[in-house]
C-alpha atoms as a PDB file:
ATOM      1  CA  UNK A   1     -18.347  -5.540  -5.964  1.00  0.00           C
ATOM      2  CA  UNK A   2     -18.173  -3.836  -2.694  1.00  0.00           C
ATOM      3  CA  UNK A   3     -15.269  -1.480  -3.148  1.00  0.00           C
ATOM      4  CA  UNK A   4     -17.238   1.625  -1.557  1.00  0.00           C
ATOM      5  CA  UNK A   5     -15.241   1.625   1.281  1.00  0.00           C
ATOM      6  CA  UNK A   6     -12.291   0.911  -0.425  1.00  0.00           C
ATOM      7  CA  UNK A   7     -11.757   3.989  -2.315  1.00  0.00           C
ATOM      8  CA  UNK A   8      -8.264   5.126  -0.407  1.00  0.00           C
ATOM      9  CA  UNK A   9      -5.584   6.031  -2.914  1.00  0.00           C
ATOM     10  CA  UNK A  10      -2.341   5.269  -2.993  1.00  0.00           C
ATOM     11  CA  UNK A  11       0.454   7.406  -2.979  1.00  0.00           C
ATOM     12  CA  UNK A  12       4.348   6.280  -3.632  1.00  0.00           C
ATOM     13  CA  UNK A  13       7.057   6.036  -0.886  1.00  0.00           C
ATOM     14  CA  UNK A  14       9.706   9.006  -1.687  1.00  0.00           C
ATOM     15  CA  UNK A  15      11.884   6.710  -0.224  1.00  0.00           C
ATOM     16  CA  UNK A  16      11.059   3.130  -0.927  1.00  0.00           C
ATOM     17  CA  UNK A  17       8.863   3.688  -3.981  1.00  0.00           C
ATOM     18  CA  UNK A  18       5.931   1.208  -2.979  1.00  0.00           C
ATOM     19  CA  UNK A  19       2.534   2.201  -2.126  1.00  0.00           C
ATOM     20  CA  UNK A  20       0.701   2.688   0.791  1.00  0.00           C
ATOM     21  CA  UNK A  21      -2.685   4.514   1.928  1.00  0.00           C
ATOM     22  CA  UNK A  22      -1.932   8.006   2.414  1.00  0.00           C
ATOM     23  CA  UNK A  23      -2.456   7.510   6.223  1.00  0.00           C
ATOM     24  CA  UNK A  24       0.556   5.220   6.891  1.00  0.00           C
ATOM     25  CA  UNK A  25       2.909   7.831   5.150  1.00  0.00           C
ATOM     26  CA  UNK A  26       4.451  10.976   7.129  1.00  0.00           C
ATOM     27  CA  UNK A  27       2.634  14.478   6.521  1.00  0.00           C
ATOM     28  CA  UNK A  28       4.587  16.536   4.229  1.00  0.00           C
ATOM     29  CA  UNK A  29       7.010  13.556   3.853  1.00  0.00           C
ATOM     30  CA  UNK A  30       5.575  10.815   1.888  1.00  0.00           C
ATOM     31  CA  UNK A  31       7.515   8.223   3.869  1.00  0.00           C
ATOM     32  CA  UNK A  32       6.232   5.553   4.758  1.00  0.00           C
ATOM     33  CA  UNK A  33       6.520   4.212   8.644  1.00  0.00           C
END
C-alpha cells in the first residue's frame, strides 16, 4: 500500500460539514473554497 504520500488529514467544513485537505480550506476559517 503506498499511502506515504497520502498522509494529509482532513479537517470538516464549518460551513458545509464535508472534508477537505487542510490546504483547500481558508486559514483561521475552516471554509472550504
Amino acid at each position: 500500500m503506498m499511502s506515504s504520500n497520502n498522509v494529509k488529514a482532513l479537517f470538516a467544513c464549518s460551513r458545509c460539514f464535508s472534508r477537505h485537505p487542510f490546504e483547500e480550506l481558508s486559514p483561521g476559517q475552516q471554509l472550504c473554497k
